[in-house]
Protein backbone atom coordinates (compact mmCIF):
# COMPACT_ATOMS: atom_id res chain seq x y z
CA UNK A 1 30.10 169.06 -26.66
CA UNK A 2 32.29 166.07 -26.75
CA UNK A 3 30.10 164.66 -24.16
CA UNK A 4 27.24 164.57 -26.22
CA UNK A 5 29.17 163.20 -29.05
CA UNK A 6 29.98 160.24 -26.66
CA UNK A 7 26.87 159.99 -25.57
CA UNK A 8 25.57 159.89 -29.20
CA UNK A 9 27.99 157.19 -30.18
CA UNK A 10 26.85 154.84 -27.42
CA UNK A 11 23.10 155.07 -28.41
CA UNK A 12 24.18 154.46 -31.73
CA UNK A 13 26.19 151.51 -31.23
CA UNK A 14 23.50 150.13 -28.86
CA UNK A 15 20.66 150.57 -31.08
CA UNK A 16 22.95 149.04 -34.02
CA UNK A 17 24.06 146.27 -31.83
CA UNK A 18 20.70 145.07 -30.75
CA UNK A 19 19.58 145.42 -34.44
CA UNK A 20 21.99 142.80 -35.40
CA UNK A 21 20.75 140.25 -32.74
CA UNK A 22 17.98 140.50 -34.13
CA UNK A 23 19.31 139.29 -37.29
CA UNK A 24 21.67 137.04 -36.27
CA UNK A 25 18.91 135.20 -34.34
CA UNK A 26 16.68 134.92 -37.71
CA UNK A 27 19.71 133.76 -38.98
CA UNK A 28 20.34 131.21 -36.77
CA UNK A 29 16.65 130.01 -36.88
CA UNK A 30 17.16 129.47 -40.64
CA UNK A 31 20.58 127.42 -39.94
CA UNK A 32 19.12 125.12 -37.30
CA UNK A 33 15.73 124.18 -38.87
CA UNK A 34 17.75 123.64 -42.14
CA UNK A 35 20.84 121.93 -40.44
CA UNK A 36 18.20 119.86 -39.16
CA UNK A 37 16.28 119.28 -41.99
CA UNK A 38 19.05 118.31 -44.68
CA UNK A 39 18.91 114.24 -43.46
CA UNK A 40 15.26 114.14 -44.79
CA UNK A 41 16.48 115.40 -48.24
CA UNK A 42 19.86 113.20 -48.34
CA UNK A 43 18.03 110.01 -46.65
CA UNK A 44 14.49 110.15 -48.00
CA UNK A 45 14.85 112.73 -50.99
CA UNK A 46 12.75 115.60 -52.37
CA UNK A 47 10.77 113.18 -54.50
CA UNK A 48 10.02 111.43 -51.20
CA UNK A 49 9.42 114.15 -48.96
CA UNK A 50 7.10 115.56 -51.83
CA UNK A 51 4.87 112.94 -52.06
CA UNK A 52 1.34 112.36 -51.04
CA UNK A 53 2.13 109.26 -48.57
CA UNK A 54 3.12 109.56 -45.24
CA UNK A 55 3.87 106.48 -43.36
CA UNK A 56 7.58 106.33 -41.49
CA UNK A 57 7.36 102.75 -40.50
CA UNK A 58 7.50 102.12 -44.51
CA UNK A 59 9.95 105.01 -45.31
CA UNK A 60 7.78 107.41 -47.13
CA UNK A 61 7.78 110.98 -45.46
CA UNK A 62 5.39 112.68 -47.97
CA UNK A 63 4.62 116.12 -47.04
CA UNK A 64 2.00 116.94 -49.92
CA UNK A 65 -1.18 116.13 -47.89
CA UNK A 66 -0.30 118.56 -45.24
CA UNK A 67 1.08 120.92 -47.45
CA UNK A 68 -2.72 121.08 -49.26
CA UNK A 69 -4.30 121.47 -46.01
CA UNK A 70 -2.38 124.34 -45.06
CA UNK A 71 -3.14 126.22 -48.44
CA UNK A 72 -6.48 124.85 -47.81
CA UNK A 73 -7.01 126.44 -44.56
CA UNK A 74 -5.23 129.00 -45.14
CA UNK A 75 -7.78 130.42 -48.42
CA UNK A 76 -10.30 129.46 -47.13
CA UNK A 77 -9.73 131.57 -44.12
CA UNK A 78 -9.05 134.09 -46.00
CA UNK A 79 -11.87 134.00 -48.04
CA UNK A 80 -14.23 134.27 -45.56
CA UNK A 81 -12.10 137.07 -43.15
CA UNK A 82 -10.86 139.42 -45.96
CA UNK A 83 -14.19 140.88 -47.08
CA UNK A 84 -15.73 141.10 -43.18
CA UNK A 85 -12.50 142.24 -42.66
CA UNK A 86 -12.08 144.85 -45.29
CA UNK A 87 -15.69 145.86 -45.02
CA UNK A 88 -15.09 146.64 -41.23
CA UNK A 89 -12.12 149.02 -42.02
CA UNK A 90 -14.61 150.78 -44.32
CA UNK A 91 -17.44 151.46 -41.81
CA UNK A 92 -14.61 152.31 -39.21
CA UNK A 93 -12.93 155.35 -41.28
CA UNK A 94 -16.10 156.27 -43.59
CA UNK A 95 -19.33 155.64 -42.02
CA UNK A 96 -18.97 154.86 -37.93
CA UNK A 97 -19.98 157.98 -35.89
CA UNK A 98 -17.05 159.41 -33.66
CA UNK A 99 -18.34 157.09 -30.54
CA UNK A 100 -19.29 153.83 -32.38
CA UNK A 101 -15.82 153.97 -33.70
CA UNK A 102 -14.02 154.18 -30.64
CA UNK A 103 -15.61 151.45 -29.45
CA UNK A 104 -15.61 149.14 -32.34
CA UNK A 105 -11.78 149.66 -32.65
CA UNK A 106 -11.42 148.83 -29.43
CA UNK A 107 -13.27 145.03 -30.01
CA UNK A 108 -11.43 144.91 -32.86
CA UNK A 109 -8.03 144.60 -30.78
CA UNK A 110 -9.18 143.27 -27.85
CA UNK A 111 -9.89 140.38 -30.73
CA UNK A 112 -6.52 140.49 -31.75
CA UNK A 113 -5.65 139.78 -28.23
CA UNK A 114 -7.59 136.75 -27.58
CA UNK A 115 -5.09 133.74 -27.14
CA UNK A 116 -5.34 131.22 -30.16
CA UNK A 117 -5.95 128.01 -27.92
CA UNK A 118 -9.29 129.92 -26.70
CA UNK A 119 -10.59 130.55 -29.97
CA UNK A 120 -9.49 126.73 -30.91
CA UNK A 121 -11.44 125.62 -27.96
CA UNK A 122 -14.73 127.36 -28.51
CA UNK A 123 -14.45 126.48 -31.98
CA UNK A 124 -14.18 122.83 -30.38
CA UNK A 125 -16.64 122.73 -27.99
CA UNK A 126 -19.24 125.44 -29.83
CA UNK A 127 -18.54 125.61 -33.73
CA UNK A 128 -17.79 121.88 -34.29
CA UNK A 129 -20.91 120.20 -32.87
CA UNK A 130 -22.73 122.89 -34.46
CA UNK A 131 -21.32 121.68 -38.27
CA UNK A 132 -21.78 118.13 -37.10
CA UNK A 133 -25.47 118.69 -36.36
CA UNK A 134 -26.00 120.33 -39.62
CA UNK A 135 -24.00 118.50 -42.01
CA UNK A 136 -23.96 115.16 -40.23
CA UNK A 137 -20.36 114.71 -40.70
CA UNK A 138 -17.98 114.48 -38.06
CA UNK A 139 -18.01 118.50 -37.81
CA UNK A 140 -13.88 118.54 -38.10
CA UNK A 141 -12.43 119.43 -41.26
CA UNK A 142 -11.28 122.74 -43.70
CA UNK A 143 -15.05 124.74 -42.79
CA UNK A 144 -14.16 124.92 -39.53
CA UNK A 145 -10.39 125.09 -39.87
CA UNK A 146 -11.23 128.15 -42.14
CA UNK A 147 -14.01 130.14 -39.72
CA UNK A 148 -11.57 129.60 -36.82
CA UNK A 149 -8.74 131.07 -38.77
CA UNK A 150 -11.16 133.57 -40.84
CA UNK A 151 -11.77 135.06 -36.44
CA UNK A 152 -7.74 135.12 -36.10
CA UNK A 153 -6.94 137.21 -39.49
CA UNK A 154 -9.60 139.90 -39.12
CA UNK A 155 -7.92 141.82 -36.41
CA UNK A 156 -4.61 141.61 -38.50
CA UNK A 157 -6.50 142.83 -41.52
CA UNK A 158 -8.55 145.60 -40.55
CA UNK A 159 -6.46 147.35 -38.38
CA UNK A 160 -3.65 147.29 -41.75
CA UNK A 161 -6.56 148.48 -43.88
CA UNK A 162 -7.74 150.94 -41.66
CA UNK A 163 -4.59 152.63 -41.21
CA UNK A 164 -4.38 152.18 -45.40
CA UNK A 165 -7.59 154.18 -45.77
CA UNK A 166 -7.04 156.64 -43.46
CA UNK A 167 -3.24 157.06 -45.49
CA UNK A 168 -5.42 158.03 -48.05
CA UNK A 169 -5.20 162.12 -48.84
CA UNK A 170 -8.88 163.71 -47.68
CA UNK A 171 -8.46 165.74 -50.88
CA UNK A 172 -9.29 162.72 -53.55
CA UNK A 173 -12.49 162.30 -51.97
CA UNK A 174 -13.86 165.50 -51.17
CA UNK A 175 -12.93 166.24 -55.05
CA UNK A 176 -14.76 163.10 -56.30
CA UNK A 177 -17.63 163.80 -53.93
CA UNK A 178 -17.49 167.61 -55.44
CA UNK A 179 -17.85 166.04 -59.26
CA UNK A 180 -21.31 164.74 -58.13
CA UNK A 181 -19.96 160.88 -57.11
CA UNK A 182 -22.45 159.44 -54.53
CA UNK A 183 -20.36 158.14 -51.49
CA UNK A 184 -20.41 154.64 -52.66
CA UNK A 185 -19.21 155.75 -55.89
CA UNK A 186 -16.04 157.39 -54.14
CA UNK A 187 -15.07 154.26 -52.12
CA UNK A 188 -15.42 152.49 -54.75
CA UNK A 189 -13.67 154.18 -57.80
CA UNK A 190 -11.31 156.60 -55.85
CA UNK A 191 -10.99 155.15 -52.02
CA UNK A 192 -9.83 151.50 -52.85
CA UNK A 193 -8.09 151.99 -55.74
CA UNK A 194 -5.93 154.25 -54.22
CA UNK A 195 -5.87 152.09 -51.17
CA UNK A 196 -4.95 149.23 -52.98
CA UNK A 197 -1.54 148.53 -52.26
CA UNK A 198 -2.10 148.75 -48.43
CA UNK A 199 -4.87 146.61 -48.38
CA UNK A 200 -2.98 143.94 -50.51
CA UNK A 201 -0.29 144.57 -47.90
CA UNK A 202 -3.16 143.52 -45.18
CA UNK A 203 -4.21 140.52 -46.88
CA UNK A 204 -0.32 139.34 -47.06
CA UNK A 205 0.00 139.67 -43.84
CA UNK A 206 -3.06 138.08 -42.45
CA UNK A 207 -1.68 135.49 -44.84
CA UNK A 208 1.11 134.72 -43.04
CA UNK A 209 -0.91 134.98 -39.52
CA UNK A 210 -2.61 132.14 -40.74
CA UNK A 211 -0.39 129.78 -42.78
CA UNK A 212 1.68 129.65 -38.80
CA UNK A 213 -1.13 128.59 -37.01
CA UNK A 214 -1.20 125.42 -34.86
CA UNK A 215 -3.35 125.20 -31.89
CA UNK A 216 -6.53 126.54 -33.05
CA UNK A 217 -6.58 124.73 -35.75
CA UNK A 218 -5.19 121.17 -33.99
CA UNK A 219 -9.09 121.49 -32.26
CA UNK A 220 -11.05 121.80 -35.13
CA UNK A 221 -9.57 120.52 -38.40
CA UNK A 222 -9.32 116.62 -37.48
CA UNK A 223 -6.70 115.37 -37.12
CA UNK A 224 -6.07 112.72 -40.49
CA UNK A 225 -3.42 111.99 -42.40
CA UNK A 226 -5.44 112.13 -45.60
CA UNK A 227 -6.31 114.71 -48.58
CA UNK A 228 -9.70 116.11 -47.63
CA UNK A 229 -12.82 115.09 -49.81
CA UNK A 230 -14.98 118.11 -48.73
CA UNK A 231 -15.30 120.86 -46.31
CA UNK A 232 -15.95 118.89 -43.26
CA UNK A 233 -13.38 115.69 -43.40
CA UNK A 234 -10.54 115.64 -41.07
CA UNK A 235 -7.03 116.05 -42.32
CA UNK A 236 -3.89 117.85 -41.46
CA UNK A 237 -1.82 121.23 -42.00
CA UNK A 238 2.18 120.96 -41.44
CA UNK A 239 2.07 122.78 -38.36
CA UNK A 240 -0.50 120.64 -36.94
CA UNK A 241 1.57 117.22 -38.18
CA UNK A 242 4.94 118.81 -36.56
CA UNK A 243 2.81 119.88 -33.64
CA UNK A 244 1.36 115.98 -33.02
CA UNK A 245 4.84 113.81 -34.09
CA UNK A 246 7.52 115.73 -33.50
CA UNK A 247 7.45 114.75 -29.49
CA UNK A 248 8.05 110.97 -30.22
CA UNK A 249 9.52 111.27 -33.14
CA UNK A 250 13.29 110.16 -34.25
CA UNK A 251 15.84 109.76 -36.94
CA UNK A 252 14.59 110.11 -40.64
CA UNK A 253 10.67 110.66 -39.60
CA UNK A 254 11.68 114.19 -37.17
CA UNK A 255 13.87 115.30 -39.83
CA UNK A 256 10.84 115.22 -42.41
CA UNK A 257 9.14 117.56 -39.58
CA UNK A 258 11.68 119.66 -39.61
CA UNK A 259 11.94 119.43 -43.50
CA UNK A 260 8.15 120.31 -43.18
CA UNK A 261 9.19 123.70 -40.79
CA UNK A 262 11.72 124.89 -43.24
CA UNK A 263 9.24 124.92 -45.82
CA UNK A 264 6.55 127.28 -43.77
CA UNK A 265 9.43 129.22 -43.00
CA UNK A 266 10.28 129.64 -46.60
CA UNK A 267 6.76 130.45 -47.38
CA UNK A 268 6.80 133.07 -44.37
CA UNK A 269 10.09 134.49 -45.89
CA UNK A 270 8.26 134.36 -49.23
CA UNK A 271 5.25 136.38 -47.86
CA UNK A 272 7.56 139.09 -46.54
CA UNK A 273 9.01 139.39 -49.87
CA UNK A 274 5.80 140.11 -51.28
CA UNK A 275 5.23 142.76 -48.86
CA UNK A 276 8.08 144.64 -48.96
CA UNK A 277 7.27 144.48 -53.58
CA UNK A 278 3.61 145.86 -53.15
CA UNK A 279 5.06 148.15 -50.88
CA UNK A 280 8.26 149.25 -52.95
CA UNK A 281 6.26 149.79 -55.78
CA UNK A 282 3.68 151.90 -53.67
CA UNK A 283 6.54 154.29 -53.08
CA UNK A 284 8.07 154.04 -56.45
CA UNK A 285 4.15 155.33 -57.94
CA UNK A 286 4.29 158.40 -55.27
């Protein structure tokens, strides 16, 4: 008996142990990207770094072009992956025969496997002069930014919303279907609503997929340090500014980077929160 007591104290302390690497390395993320960061907000300032013009040879680190073509990308891909994305999870758990579904689940994570710099270079070499030859611009810009990113979120989503409609009890819609409710009718006013939080949950997430991605989108949005006047002008996300400078870069101008890496990591940490409310308050309904 004391044996297994022994043994059961180990595991414990293991387990607990590796737990707190874990959050001691998060931690120390935070520290070093922040330790880093802090000579960009004493040397340049927050009204500097916040700015719209970036050009370190003439001390101005502004962060707010990049900033809007992250947001930028990021809805848009959203936009265009959330109801494919969504609508996928539906046919998968309410409409797909046994077989169909099998295999369409199956695409649907061999797409999550598919490394990012392939989809940015087919999105390079395919989507791009595609957009160019219809819109006669350089075919860079937020459009493509967006589809490539819209392809990288709709794994993430539907296989969150999938597992949210399937959470939800069989017994809600075989009553609605008994009260005379079409099937549309019961996806629609029973299935998603009580779905809801999950699938909010899904679109968080795929959020955050997106707002961190750098290679992809390096191929296909531009780059150009400049707000974007439509769809399909080249400009720049943070991750794809750090990604390009922060090789050569010294002194004030790499601290801005990393001044521009603590604030996607504060968005990230911000996107977490979110998820952990809808969720909370999912639990705090049941």
């Amino acid at each position: 008996m004391q044996g297994v007591i022994d043994r059961e104290w180990i595991v414990r302390k293991t387990l607990f142990t590796l737990a707190m690497m874990t959050v001691l390395g998060i931690i120390l993320i935070i520290f070093f990207v922040a330790r880093e960061a802090i000579p960009a907000f004493t040397g340049a300032g927050p009204a500097n770094l916040f700015s719209a013009t970036w050009n370190p040879k003439s001390g101005q680190y502004g962060m707010l072009i990049f900033l809007t073509g992250t947001l930028a990308t990021t809805v848009g891909g959203l936009l265009l992956g959330t109801p494919l994305a969504i609508g996928s999870a539906l046919f998968l758990t309410q409409m797909a025969p046994r077989r169909v579904r099998s295999i369409a689940t199956r695409g649907v994570e061999l797409l999550a496997g598919v490394p990012s710099i392939v989809l940015g270079w087919l999105g390079f070499t395919i989507m791009v002069p595609w957009i160019r030859s219809a819109t006669g611009s350089t075919g860079t810009g937020l459009l493509a930014a967006s589809i490539i990113l819209a392809i990288m979120v709709l794994p993430t989503i539907t296989a969150i919303a999938k597992d949210a409609l399937e959470a939800v009890p069989e017994s809600h819609k075989q009553a609605a279907l008994a009260m005379g409710a079409t099937r549309w009718q019961m996806i629609r006013r029973v299935l998603l609503p009580a779905a809801k939080p999950g699938l909010l949950v899904a679109v968080i997430l795929g959020m955050g997929r997106a707002i961190g991605e750098t290679m992809a989108v390096a191929l296909v949005i531009g780059p150009a340090t400049a707000f974007p006047t439509s769809l399909t002008t080249p400009t720049h996300t943070m991750t794809t500014k750090i990604l390009i400078e922060m090789g050569e870069s010294t002194g004030l101008q790499r601290s801005s980077l990393f001044a521009m890496g603590l604030v996607l990591l504060l968005m990230a940490m911000l996107l977490i929160l979110l998820v952990r409310l809808v969720t909370h308050r999912k639990e705090v309904v049941r």
